[in-house]
PDB file of N, CA and C in Angstrom:
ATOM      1  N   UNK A   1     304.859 160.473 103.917  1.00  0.00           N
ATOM      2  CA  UNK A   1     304.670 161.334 102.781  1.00  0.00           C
ATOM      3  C   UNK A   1     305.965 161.554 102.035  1.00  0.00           C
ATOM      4  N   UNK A   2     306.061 162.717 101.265  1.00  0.00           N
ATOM      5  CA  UNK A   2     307.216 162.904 100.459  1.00  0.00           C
ATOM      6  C   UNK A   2     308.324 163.275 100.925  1.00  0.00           C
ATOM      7  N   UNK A   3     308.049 164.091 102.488  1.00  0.00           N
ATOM      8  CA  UNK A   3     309.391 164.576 103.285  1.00  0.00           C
ATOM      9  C   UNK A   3     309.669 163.088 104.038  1.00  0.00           C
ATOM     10  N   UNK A   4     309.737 162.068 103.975  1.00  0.00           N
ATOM     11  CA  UNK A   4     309.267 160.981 104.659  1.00  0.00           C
ATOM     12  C   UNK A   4     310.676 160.370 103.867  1.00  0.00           C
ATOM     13  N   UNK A   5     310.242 160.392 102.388  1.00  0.00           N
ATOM     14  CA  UNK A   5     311.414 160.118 101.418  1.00  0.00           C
ATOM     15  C   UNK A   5     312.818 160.425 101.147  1.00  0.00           C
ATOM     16  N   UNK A   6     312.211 161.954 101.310  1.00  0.00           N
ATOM     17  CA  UNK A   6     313.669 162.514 101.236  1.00  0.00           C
ATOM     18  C   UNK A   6     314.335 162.438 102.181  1.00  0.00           C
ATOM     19  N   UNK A   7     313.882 162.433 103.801  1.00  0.00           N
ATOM     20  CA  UNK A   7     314.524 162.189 104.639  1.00  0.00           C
ATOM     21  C   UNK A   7     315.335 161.116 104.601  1.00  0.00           C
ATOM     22  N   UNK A   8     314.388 159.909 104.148  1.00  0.00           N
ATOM     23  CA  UNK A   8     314.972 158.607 104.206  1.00  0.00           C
ATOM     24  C   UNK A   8     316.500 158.224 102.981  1.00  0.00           C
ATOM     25  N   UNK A   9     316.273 159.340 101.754  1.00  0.00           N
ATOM     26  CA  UNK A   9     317.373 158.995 100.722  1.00  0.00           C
ATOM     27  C   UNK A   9     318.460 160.161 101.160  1.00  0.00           C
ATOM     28  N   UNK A  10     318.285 161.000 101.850  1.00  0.00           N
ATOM     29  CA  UNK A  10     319.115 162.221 102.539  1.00  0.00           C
ATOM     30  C   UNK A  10     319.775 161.381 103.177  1.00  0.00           C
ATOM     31  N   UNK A  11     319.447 160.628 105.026  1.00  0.00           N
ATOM     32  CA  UNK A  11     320.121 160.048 105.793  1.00  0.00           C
ATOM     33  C   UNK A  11     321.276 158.776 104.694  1.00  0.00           C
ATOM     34  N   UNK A  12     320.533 157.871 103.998  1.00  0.00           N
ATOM     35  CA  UNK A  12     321.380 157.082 103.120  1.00  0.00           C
ATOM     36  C   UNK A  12     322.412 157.617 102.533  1.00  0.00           C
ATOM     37  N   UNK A  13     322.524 158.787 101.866  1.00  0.00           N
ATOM     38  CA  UNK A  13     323.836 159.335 101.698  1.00  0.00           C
ATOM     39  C   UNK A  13     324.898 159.948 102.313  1.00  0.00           C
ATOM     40  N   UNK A  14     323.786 160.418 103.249  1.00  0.00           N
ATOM     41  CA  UNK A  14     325.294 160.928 104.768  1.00  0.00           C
ATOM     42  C   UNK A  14     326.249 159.873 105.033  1.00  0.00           C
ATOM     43  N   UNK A  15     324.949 158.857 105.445  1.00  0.00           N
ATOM     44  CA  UNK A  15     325.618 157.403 105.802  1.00  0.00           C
ATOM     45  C   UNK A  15     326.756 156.996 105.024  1.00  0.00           C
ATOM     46  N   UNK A  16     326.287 156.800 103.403  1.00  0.00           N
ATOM     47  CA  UNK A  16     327.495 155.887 102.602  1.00  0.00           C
ATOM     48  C   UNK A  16     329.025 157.240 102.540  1.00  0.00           C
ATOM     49  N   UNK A  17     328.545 158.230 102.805  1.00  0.00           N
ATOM     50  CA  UNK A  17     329.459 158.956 102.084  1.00  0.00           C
ATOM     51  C   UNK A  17     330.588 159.005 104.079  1.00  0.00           C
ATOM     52  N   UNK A  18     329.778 159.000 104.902  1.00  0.00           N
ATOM     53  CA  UNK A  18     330.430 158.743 105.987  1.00  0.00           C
ATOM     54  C   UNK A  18     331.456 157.616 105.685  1.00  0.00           C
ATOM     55  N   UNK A  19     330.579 156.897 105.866  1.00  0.00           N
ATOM     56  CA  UNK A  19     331.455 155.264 105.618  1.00  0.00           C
ATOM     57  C   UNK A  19     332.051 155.322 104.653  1.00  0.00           C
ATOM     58  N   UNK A  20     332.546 155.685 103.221  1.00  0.00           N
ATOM     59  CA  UNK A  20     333.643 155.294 102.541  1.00  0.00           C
ATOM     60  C   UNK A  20     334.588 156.809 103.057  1.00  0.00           C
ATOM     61  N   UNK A  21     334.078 157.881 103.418  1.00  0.00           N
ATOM     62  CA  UNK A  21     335.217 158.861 103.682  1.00  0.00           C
ATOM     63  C   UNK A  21     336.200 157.924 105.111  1.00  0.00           C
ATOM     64  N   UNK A  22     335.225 157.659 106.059  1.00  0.00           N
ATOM     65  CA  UNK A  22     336.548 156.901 107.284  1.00  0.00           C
ATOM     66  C   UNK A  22     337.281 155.854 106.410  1.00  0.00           C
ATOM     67  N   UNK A  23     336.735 154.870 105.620  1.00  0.00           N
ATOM     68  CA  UNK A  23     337.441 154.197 104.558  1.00  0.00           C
ATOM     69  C   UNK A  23     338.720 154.929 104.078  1.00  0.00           C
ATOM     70  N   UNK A  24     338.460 156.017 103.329  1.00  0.00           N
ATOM     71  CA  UNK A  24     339.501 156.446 102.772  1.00  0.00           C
ATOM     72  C   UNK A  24     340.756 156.963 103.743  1.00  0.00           C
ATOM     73  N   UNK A  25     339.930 157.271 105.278  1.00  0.00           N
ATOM     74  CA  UNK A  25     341.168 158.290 105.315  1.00  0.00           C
ATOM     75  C   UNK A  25     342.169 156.907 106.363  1.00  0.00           C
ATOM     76  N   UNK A  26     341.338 155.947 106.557  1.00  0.00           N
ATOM     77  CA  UNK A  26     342.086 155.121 107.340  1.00  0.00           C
ATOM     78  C   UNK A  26     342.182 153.871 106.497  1.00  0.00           C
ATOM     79  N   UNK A  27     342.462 153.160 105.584  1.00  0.00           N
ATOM     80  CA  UNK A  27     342.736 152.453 104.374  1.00  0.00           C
ATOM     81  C   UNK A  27     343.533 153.155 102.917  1.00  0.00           C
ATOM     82  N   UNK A  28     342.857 153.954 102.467  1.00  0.00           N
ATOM     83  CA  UNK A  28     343.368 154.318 101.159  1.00  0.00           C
ATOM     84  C   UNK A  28     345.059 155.029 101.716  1.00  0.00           C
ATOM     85  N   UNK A  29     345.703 155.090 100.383  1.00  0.00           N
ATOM     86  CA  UNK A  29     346.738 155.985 100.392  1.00  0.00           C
ATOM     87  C   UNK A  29     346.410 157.429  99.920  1.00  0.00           C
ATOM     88  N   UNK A  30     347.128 157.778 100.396  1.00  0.00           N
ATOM     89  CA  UNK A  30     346.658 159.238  99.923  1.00  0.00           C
ATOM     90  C   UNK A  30     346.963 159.687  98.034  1.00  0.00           C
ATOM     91  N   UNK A  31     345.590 160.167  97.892  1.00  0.00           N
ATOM     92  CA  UNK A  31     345.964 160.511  96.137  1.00  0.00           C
ATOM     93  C   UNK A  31     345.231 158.793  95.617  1.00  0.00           C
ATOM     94  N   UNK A  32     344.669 158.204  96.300  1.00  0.00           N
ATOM     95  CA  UNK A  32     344.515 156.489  95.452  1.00  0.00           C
ATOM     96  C   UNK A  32     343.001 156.949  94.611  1.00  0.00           C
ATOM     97  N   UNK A  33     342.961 156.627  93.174  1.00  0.00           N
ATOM     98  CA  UNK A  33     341.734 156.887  92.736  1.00  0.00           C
ATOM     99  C   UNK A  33     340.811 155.594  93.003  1.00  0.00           C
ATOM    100  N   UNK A  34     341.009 154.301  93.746  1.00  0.00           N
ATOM    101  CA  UNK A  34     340.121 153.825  94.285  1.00  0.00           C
ATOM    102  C   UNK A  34     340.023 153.737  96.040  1.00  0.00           C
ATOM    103  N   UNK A  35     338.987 154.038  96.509  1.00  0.00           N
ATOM    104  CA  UNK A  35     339.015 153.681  97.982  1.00  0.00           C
ATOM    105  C   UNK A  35     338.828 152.268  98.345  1.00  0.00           C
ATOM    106  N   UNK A  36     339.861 151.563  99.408  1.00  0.00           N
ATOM    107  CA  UNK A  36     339.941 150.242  99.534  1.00  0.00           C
ATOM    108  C   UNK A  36     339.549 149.601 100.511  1.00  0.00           C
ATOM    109  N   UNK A  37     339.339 148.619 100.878  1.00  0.00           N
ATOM    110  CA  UNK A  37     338.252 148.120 101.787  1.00  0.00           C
ATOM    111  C   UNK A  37     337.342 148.089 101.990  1.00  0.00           C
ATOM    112  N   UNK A  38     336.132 148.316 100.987  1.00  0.00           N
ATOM    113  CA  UNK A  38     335.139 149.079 101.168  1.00  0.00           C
ATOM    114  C   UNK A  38     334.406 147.226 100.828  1.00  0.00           C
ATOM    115  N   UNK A  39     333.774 147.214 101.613  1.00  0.00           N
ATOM    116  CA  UNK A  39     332.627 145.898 101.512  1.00  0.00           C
ATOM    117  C   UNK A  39     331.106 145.967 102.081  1.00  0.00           C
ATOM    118  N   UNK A  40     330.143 145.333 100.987  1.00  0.00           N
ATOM    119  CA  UNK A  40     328.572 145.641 101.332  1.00  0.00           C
ATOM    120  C   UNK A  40     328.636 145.368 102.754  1.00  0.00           C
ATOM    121  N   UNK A  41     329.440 144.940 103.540  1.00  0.00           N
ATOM    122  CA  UNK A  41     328.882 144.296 104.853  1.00  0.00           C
ATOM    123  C   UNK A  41     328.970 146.078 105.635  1.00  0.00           C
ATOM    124  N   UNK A  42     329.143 147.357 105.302  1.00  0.00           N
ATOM    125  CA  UNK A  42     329.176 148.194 105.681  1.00  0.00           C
ATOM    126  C   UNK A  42     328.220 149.055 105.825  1.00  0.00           C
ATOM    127  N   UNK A  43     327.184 148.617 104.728  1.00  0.00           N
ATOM    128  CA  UNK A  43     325.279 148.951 104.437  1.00  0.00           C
ATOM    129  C   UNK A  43     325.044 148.146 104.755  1.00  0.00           C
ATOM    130  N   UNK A  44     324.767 147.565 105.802  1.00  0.00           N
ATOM    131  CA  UNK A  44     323.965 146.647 106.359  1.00  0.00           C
ATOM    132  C   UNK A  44     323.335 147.687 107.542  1.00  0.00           C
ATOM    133  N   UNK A  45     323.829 149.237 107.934  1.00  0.00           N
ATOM    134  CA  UNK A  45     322.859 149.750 109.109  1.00  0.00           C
ATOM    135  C   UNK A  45     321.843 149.906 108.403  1.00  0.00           C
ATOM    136  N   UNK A  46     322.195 150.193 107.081  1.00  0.00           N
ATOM    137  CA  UNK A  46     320.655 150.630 105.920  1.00  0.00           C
ATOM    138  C   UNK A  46     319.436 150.199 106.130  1.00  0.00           C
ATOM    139  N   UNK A  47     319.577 148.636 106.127  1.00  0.00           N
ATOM    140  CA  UNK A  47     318.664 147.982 105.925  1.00  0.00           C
ATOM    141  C   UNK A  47     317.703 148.137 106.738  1.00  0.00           C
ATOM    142  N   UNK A  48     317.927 148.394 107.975  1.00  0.00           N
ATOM    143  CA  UNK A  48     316.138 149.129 108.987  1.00  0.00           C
ATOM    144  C   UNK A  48     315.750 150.083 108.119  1.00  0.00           C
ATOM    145  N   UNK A  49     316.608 151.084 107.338  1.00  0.00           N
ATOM    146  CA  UNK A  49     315.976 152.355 106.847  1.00  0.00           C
ATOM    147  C   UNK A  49     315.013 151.807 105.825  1.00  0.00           C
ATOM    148  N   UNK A  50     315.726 151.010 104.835  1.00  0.00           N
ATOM    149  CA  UNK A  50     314.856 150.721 103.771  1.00  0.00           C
ATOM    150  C   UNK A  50     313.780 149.725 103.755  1.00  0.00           C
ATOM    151  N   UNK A  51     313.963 149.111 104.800  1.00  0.00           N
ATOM    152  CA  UNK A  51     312.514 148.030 105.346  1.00  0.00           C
ATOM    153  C   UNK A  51     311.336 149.094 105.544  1.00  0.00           C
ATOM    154  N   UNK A  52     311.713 150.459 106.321  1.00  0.00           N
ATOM    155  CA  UNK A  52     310.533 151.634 106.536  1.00  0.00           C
ATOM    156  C   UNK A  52     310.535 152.046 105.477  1.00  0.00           C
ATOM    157  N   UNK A  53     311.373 152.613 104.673  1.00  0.00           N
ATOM    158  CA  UNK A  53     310.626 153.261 103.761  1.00  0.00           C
ATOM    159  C   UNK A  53     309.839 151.982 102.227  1.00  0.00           C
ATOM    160  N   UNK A  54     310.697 151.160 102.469  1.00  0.00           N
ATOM    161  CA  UNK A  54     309.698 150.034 101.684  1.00  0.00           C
ATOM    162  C   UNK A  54     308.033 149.813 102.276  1.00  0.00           C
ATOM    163  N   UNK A  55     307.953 149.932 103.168  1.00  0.00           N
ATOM    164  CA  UNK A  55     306.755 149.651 104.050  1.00  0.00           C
ATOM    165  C   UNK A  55     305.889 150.222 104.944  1.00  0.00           C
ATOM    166  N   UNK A  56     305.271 150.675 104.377  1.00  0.00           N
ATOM    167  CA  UNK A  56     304.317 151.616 105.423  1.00  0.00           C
ATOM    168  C   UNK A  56     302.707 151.093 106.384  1.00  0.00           C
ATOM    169  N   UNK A  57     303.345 150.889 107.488  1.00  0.00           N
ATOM    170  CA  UNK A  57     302.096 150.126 108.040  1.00  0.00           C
ATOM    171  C   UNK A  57     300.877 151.102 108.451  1.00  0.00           C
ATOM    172  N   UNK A  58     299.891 150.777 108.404  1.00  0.00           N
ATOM    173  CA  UNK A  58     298.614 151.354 108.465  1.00  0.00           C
ATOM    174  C   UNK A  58     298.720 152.353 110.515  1.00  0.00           C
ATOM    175  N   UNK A  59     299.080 150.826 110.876  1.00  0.00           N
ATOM    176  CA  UNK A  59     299.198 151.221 112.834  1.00  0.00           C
ATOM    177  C   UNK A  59     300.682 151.740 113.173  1.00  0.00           C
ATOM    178  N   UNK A  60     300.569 152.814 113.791  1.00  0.00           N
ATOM    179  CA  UNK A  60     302.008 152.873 114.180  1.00  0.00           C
ATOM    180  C   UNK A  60     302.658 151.540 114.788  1.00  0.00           C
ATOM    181  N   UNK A  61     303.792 151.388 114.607  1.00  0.00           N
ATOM    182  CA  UNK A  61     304.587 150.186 115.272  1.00  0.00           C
ATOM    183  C   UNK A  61     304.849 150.413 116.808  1.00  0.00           C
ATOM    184  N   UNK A  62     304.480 149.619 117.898  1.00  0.00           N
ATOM    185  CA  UNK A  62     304.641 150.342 118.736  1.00  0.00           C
ATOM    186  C   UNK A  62     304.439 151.577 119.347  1.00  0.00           C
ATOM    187  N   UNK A  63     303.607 152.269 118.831  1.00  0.00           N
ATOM    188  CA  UNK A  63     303.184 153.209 119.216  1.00  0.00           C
ATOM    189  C   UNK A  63     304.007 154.679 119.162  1.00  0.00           C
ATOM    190  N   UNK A  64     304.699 154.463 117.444  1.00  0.00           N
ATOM    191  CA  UNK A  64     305.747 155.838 116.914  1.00  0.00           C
ATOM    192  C   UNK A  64     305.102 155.297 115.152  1.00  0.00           C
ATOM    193  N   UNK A  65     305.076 156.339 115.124  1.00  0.00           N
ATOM    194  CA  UNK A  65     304.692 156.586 113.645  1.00  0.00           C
ATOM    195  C   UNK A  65     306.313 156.208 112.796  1.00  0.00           C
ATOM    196  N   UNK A  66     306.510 155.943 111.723  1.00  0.00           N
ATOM    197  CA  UNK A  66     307.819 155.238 110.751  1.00  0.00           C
ATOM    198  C   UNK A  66     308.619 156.507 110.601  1.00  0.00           C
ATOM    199  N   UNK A  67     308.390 157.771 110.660  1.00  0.00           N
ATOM    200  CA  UNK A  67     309.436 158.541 110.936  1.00  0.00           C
ATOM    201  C   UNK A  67     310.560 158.955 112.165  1.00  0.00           C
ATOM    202  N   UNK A  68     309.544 158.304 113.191  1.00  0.00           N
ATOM    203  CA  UNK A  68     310.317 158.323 113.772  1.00  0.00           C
ATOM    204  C   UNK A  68     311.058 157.185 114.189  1.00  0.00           C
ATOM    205  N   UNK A  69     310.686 156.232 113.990  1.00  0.00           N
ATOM    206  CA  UNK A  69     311.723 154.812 114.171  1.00  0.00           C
ATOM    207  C   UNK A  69     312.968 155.101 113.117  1.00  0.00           C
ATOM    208  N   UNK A  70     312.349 155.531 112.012  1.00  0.00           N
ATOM    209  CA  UNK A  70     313.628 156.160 110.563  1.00  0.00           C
ATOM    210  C   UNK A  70     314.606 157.133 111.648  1.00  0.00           C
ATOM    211  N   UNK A  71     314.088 158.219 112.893  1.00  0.00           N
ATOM    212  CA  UNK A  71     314.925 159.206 113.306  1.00  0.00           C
ATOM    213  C   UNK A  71     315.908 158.375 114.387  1.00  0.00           C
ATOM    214  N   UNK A  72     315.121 156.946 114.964  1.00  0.00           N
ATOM    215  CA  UNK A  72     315.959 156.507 115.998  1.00  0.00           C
ATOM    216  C   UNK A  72     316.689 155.197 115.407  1.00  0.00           C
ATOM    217  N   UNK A  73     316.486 154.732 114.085  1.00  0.00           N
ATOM    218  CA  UNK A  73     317.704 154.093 113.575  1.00  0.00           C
ATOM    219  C   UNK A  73     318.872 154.877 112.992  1.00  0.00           C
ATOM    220  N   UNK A  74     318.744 156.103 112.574  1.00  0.00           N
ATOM    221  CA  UNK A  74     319.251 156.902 112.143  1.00  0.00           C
ATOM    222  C   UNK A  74     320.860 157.288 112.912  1.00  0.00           C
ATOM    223  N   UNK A  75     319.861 157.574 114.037  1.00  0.00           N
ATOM    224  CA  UNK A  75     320.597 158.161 115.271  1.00  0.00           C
ATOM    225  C   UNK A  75     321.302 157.127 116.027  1.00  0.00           C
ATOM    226  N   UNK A  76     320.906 155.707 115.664  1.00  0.00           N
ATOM    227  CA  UNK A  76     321.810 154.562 116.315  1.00  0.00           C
ATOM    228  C   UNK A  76     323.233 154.266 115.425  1.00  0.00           C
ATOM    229  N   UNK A  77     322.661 154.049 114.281  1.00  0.00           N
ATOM    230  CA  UNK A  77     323.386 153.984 113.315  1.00  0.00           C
ATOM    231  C   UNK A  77     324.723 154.553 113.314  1.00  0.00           C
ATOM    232  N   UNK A  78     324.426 155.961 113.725  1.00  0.00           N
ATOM    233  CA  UNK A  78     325.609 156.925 112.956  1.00  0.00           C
ATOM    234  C   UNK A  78     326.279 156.850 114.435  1.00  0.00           C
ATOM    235  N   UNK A  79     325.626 156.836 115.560  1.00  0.00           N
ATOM    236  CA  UNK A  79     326.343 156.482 117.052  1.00  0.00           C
ATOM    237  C   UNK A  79     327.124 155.503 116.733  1.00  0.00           C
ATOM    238  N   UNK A  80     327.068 153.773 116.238  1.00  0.00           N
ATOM    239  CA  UNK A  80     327.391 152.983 116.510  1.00  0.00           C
ATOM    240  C   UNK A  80     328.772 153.329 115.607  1.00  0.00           C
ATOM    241  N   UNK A  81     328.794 154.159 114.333  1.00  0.00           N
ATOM    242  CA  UNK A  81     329.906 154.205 113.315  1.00  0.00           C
ATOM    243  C   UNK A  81     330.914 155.099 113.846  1.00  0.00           C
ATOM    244  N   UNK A  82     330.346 155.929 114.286  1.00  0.00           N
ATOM    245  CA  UNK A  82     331.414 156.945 115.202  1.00  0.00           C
ATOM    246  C   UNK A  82     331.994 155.973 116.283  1.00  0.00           C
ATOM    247  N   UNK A  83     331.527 155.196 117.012  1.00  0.00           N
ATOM    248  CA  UNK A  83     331.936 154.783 118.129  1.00  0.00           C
ATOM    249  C   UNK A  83     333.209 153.573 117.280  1.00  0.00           C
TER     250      UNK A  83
END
């Protein structure tokens, strides 16, 4: 549904804004008005998110409804970036 969405464009911005802030504080100089290093190969955890929210299957997958596979890529995701 619609909380389904927002969840899904909510987590996407934590994400990017995660990933270019460690960018900045471990690449940029301090005061740089561009942040450097920053390459698409860094949204690539995205792409499970937006395959679910592109796609809504009729059967749960496995036996979890798409919000929650959205809560356990979510939660891998942001594990694997911290780590």
């Amino acid at each position: 549904g619609r909380w389904f969405a927002w969840l899904a464009a909510g987590l996407t911005i934590v994400t990017v804004t995660l990933i270019l802030t460690l960018l900045y504080l471990q690449w940029t100089r301090v005061g740089s008005p561009v942040i450097d290093g920053f390459n698409a190969r860094y949204l690539y955890p995205l792409l499970p998110m937006l395959l679910l929210a592109l796609r809504f299957p009729r059967q749960p997958s496995f036996g979890a409804r798409p919000g929650r596979w959205l809560l356990a890529l979510a939660l891998a995701s942001a594990a694997a970036t911290l780590a």
